[in-house]
C-alpha atoms as a PDB file:
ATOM      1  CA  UNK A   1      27.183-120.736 -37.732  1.00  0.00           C
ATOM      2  CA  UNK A   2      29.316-117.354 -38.512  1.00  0.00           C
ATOM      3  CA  UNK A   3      31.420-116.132 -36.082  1.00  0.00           C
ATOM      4  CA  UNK A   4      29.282-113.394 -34.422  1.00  0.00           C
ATOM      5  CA  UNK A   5      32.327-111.913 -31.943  1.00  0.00           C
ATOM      6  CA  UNK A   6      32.017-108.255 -32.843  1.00  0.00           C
ATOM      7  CA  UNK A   7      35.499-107.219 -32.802  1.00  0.00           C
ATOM      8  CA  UNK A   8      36.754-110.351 -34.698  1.00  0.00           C
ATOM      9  CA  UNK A   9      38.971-111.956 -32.518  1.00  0.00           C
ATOM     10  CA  UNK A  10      39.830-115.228 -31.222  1.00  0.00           C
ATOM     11  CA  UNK A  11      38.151-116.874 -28.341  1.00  0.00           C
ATOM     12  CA  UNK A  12      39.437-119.896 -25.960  1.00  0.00           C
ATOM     13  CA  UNK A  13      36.116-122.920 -26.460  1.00  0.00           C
ATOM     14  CA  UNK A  14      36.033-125.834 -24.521  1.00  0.00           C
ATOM     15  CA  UNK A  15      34.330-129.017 -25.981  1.00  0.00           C
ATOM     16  CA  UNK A  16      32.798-131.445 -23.967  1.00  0.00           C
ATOM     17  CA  UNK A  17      31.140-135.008 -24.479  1.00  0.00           C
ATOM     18  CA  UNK A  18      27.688-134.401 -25.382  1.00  0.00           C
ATOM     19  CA  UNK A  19      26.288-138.179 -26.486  1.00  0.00           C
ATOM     20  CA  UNK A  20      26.202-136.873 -30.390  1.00  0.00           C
ATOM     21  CA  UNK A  21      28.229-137.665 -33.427  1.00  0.00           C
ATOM     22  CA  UNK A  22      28.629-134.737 -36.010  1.00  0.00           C
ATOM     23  CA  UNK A  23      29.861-134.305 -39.484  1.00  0.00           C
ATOM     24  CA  UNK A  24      31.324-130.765 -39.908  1.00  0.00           C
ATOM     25  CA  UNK A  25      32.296-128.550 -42.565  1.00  0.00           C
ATOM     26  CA  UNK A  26      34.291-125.773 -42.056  1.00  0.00           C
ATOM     27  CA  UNK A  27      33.810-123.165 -44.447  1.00  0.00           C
ATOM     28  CA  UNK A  28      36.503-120.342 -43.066  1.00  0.00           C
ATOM     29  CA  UNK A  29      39.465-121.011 -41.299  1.00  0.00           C
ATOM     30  CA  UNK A  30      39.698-124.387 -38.770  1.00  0.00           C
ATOM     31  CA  UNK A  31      39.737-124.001 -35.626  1.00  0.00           C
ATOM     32  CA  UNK A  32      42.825-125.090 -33.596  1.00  0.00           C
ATOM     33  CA  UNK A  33      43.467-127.646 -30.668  1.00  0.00           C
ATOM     34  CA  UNK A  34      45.535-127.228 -27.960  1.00  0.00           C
ATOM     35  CA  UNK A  35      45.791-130.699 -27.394  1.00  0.00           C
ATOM     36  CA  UNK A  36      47.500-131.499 -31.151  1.00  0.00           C
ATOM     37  CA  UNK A  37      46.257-135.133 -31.097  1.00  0.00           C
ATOM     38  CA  UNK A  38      42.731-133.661 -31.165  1.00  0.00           C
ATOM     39  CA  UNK A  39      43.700-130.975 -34.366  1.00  0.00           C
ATOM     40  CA  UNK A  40      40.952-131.037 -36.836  1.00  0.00           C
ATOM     41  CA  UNK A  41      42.879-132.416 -39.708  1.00  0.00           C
ATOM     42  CA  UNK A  42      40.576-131.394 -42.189  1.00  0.00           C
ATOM     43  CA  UNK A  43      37.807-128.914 -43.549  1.00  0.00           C
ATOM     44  CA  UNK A  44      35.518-131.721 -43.640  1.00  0.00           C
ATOM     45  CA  UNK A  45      35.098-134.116 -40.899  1.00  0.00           C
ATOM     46  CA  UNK A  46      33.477-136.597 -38.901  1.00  0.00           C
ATOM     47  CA  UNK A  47      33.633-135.998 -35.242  1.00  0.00           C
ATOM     48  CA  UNK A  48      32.835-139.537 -32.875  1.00  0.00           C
ATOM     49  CA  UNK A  49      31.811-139.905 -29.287  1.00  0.00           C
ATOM     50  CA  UNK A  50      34.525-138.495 -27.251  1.00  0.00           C
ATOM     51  CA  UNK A  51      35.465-139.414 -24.355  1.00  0.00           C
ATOM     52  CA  UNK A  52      36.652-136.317 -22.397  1.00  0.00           C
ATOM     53  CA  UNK A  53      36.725-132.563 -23.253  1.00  0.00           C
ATOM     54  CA  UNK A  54      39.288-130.343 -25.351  1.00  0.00           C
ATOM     55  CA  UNK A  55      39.709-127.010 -25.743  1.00  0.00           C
ATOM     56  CA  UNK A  56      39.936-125.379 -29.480  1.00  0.00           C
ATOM     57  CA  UNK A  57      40.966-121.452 -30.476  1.00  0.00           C
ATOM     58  CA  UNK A  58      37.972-120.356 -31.986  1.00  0.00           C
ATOM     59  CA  UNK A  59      39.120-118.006 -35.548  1.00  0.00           C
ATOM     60  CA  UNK A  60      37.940-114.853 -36.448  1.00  0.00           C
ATOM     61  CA  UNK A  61      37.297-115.738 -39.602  1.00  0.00           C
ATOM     62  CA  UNK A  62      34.501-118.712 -38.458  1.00  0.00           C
ATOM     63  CA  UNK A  63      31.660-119.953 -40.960  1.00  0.00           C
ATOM     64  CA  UNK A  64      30.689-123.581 -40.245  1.00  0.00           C
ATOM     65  CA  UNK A  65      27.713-125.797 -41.373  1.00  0.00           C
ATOM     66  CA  UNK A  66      27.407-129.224 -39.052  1.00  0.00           C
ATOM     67  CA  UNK A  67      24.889-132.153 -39.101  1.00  0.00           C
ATOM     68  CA  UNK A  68      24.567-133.322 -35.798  1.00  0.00           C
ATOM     69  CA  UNK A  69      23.366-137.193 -35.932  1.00  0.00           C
ATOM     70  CA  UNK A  70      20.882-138.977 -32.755  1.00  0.00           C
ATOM     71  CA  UNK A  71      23.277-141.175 -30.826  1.00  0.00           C
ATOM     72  CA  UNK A  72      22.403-144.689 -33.442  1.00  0.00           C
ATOM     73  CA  UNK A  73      21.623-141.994 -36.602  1.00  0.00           C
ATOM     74  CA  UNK A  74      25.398-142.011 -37.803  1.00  0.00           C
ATOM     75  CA  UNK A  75      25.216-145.678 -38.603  1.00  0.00           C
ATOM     76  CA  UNK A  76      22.506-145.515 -41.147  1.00  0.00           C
ATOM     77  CA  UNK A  77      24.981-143.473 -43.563  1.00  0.00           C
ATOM     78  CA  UNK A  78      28.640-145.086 -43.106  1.00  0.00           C
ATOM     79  CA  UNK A  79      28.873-148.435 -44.161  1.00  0.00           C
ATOM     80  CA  UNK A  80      31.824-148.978 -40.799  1.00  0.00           C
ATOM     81  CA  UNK A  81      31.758-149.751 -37.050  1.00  0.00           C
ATOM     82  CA  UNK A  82      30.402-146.368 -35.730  1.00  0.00           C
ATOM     83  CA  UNK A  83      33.375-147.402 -32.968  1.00  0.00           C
ATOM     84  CA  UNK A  84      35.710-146.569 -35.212  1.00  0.00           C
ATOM     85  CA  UNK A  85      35.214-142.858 -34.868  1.00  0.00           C
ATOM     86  CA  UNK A  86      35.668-143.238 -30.738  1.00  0.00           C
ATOM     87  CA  UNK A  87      37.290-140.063 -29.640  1.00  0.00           C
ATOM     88  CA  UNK A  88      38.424-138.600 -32.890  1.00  0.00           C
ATOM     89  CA  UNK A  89      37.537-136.504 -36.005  1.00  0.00           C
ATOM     90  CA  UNK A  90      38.081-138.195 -38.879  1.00  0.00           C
ATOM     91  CA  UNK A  91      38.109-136.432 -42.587  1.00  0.00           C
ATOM     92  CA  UNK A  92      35.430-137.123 -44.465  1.00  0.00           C
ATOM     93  CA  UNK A  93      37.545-137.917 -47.638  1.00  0.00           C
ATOM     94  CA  UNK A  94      38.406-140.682 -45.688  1.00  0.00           C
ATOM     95  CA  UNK A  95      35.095-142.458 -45.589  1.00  0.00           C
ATOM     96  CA  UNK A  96      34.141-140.981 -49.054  1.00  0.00           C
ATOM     97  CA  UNK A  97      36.818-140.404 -51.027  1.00  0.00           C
ATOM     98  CA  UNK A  98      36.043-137.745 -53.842  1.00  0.00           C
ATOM     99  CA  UNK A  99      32.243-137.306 -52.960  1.00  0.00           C
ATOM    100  CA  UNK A 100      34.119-135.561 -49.641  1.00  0.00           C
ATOM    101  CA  UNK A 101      35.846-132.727 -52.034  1.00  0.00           C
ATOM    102  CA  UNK A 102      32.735-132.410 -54.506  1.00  0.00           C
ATOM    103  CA  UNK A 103      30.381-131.737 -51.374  1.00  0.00           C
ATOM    104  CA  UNK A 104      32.547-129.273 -49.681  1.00  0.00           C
ATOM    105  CA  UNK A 105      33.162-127.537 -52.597  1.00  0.00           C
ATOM    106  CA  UNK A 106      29.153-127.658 -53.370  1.00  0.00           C
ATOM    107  CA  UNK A 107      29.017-125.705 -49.863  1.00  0.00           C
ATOM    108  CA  UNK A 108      31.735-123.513 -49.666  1.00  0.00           C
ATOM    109  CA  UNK A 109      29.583-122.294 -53.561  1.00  0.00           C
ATOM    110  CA  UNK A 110      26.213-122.226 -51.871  1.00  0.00           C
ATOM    111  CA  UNK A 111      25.204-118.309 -51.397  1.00  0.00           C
ATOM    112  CA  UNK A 112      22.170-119.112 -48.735  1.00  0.00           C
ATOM    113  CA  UNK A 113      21.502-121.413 -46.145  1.00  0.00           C
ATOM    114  CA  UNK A 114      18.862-123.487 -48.015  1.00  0.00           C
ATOM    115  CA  UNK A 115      21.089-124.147 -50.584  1.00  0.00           C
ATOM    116  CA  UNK A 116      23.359-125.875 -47.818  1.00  0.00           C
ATOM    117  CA  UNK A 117      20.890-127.735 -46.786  1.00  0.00           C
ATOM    118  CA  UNK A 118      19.671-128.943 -49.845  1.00  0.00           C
ATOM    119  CA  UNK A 119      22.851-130.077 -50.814  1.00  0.00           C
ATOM    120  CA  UNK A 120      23.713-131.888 -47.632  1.00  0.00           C
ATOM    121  CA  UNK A 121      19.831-133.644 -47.575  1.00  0.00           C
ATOM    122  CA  UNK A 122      20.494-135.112 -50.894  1.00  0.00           C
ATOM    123  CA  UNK A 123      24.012-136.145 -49.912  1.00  0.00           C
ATOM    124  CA  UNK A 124      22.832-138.049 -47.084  1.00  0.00           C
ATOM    125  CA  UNK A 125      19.392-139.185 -48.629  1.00  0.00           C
ATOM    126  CA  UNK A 126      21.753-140.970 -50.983  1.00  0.00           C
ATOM    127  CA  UNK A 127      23.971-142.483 -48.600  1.00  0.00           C
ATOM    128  CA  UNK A 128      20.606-143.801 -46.963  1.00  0.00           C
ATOM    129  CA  UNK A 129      20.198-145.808 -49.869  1.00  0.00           C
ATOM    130  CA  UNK A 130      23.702-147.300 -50.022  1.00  0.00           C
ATOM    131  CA  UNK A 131      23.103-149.519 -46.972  1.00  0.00           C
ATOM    132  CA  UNK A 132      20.268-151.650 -45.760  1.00  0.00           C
ATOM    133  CA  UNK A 133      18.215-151.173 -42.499  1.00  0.00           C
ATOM    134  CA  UNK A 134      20.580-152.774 -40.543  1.00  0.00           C
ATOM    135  CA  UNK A 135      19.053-155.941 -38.413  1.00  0.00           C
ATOM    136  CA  UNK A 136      20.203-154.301 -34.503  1.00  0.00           C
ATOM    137  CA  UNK A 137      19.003-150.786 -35.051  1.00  0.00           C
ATOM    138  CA  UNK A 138      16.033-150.951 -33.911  1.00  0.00           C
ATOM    139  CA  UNK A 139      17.202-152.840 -30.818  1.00  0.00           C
ATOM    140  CA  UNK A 140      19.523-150.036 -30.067  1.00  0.00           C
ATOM    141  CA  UNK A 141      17.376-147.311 -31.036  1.00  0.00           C
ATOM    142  CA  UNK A 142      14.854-148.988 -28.190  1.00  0.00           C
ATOM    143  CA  UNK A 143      17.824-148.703 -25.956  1.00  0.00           C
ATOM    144  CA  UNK A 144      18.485-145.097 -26.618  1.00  0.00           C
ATOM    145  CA  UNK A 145      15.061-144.320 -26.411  1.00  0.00           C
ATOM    146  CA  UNK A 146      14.653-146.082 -22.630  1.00  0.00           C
ATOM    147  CA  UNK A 147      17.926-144.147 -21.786  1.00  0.00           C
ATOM    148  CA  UNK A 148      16.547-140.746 -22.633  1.00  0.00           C
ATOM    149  CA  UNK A 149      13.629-141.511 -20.737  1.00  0.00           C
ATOM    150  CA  UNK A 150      15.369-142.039 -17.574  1.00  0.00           C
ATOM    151  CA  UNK A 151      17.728-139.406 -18.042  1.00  0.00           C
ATOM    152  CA  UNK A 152      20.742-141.663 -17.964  1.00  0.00           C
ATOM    153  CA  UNK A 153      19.571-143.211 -14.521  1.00  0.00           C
ATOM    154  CA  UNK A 154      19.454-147.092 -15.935  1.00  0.00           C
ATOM    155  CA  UNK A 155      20.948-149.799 -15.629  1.00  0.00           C
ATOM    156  CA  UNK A 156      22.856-151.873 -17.909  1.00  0.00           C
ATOM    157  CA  UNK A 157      21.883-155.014 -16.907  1.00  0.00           C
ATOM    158  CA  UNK A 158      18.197-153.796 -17.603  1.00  0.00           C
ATOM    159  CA  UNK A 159      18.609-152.378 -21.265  1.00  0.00           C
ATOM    160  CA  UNK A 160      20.545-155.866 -22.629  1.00  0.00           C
ATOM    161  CA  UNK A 161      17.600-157.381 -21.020  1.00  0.00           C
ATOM    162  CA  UNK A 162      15.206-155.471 -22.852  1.00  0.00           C
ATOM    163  CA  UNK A 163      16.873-155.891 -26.069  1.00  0.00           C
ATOM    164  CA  UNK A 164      17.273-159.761 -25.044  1.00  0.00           C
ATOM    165  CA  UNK A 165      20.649-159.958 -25.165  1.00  0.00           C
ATOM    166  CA  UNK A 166      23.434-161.036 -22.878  1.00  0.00           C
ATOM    167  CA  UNK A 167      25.603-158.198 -21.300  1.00  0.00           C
ATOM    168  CA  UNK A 168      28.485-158.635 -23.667  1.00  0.00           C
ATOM    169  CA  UNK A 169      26.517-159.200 -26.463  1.00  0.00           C
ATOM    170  CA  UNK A 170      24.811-155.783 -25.967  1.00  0.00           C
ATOM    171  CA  UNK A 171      27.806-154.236 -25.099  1.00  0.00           C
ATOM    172  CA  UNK A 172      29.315-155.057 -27.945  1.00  0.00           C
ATOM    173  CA  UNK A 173      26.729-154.357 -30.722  1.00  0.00           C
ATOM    174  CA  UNK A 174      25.874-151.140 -28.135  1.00  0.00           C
ATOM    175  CA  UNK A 175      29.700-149.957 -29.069  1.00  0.00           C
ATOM    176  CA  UNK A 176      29.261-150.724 -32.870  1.00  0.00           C
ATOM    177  CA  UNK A 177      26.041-148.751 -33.435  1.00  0.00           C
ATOM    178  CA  UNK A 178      26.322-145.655 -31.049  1.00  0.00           C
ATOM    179  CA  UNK A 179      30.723-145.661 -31.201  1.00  0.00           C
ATOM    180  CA  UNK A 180      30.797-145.789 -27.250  1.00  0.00           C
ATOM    181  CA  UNK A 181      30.304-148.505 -24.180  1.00  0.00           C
ATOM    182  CA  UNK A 182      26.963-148.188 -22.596  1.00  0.00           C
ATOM    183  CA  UNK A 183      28.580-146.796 -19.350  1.00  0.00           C
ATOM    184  CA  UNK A 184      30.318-143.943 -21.274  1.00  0.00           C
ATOM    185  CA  UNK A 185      27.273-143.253 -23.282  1.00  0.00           C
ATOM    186  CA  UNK A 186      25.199-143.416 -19.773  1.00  0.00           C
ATOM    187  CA  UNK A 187      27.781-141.535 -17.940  1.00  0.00           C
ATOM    188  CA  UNK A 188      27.806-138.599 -20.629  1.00  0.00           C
ATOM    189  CA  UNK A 189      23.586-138.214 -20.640  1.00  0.00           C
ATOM    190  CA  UNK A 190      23.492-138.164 -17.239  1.00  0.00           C
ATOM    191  CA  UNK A 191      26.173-134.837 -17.603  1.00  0.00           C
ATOM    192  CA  UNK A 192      24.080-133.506 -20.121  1.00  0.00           C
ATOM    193  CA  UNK A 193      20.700-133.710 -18.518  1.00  0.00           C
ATOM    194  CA  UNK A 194      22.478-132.674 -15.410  1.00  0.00           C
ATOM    195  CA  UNK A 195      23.575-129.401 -17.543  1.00  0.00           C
ATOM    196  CA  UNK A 196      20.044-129.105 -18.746  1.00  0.00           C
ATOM    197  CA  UNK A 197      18.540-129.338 -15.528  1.00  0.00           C
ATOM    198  CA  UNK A 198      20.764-126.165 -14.011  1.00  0.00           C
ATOM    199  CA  UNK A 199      19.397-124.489 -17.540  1.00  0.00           C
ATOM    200  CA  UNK A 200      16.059-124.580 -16.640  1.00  0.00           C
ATOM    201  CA  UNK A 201      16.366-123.985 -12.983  1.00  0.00           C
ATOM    202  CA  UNK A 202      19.473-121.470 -12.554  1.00  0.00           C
ATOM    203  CA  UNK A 203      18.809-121.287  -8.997  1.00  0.00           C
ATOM    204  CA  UNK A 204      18.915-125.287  -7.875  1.00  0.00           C
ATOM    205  CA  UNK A 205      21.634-125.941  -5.004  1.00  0.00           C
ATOM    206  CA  UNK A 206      24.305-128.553  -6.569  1.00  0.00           C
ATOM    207  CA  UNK A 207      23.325-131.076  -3.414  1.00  0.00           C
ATOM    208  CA  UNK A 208      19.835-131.281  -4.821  1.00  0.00           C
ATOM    209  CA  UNK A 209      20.994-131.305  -8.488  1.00  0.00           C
ATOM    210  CA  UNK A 210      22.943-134.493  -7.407  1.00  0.00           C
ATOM    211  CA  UNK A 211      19.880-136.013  -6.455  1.00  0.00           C
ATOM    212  CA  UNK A 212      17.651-134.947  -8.582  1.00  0.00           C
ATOM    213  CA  UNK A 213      19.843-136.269 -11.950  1.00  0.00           C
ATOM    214  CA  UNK A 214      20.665-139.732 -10.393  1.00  0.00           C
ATOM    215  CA  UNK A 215      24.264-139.595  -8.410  1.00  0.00           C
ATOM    216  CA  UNK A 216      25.143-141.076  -5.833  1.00  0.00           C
ATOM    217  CA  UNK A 217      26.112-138.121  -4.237  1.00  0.00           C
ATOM    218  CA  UNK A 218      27.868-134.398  -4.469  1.00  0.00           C
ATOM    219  CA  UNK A 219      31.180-136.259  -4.249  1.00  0.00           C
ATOM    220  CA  UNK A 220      30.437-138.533  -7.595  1.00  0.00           C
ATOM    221  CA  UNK A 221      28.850-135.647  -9.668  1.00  0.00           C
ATOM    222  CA  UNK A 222      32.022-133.659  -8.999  1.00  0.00           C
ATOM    223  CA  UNK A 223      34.116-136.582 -10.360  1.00  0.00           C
ATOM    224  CA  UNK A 224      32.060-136.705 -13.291  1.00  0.00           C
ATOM    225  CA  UNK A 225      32.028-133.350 -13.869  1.00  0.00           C
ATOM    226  CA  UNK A 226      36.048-133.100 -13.693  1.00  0.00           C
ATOM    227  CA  UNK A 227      36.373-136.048 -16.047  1.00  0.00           C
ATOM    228  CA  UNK A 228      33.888-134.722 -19.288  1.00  0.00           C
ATOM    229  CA  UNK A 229      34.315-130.984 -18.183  1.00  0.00           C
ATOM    230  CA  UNK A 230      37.809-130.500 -16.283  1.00  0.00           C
ATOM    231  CA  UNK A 231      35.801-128.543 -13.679  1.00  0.00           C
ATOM    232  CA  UNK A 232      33.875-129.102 -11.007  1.00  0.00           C
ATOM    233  CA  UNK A 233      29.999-128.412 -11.173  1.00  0.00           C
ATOM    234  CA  UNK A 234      30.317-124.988  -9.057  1.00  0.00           C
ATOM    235  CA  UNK A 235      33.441-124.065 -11.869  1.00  0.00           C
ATOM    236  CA  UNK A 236      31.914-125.546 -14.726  1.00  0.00           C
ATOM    237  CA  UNK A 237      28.664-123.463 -13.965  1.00  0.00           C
ATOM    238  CA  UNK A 238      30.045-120.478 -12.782  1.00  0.00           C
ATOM    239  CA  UNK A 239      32.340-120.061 -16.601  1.00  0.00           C
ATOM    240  CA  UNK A 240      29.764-121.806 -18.990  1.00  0.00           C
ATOM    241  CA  UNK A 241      25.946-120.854 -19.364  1.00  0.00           C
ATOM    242  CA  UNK A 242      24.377-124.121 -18.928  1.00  0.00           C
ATOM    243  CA  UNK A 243      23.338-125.069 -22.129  1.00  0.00           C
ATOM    244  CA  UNK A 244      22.499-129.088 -23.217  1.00  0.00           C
ATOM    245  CA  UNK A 245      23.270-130.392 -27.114  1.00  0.00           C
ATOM    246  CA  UNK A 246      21.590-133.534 -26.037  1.00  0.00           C
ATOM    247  CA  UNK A 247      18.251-132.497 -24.162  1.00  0.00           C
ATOM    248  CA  UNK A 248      18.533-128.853 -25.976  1.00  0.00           C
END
């Protein structure tokens, strides 16, 4: 992505959960936090599940070129608990030491877009080979899978079952595959599909979005909305164009 505001100014984003981990490179200037303990600390980083929303200043100067990873994908190509990453953005250098600064500099020299993602395929097609298939991924994959289905209206007890498990057991290999509890990760599809819903149907009332996208009622889609969005659905609709990362 370039920055595409005309007049080359900055701009006021707000980032909320969207079930997804991404690695990001930032080609131009970073971005900037409001909230300083979630700063971008580097050009080059790995951004985890996160667990509420932020709000970053947008440069003028933006170019950026992000792999976004499906909810178990990020474990296949870091050889560390994808919990590790809960809530923050880590530098790459961190996980790869010089590899980080020879890729982004293999980027930031890449004239066209399919040079960028030639470079980034055979990055990560070599990190596949690092690490063996790891013994729970499919399990969790079946999870995610059975999750997306319903749209985030499941039930815990129901997916360990499936991937014959006890609850803590799942829960725990659940947090070190996808970097979030099951709840969190439920609570955050059922947001996004809630988001994706409104997209498709700009008209529906927010009563009947409630229903329709598995809360109990107005009352707990508003808390949920206020907790991953700071707003409340009729806010969060009314300043965003309802757009969904995760069903999108």
């Amino acid at each position: 992505m370039e920055n595409c505001i005309s007049n080359g100014t900055e701009y006021l984003q707000r980032i909320v959960p969207n079930g997804l981990m991404e690695l990001i490179f930032y080609l131009g200037d970073k971005p900037q936090a409001l909230d300083k303990a979630k700063n971008i600390p580097e050009n080059a980083c790995l951004s985890g599940q996160q667990k509420g929303y932020y709000d970053i200043i947008v440069p003028a100067k933006l170019s950026l070129f992000s792999i976004l990873f499906q909810p178990h994908g990020a474990s296949m190509f870091f050889d560390i608990p994808i919990s590790e990453f809960y809530d923050q953005n880590i530098p790459l250098k961190y996980l790869l030491r010089d590899k980080a600064i020879e890729l982004e500099s293999d980027l930031y020299e890449s004239k066209t877009f399919c040079e960028k993602i030639n470079i980034v395929e055979n990055f990560l097609t070599n990190q596949l080979r690092k690490y063996p298939k790891k013994y729970e991924l499919n399990r969790i994959g079946q999870s995610i899978a059975l999750i997306n289905q319903a749209k985030g209206i499941i039930n815990i007890n129901f997916l360990s079952s499936e991937a014959c498990l006890s609850r803590k057991q799942y829960e725990r290999t659940f947090l070190e595959y996808i970097g979030t509890s099951p709840k969190q990760f439920i609570k955050t599809v059922r947001f996004q599909n809630a988001i994706h819903c409104k997209s498709k149907n700009k008209d529906i009332q927010l009563t009947e979005l409630a229903y329709d996208c598995g809360y109990y009622d107005q009352s707990h889609m508003i808390n949920d909305f206020k907790t991953l969005s700071g707003m409340t659905p009729k806010q969060y609709f009314s300043k965003c164009e309802p757009y969904s990362d995760y069903f999108q």
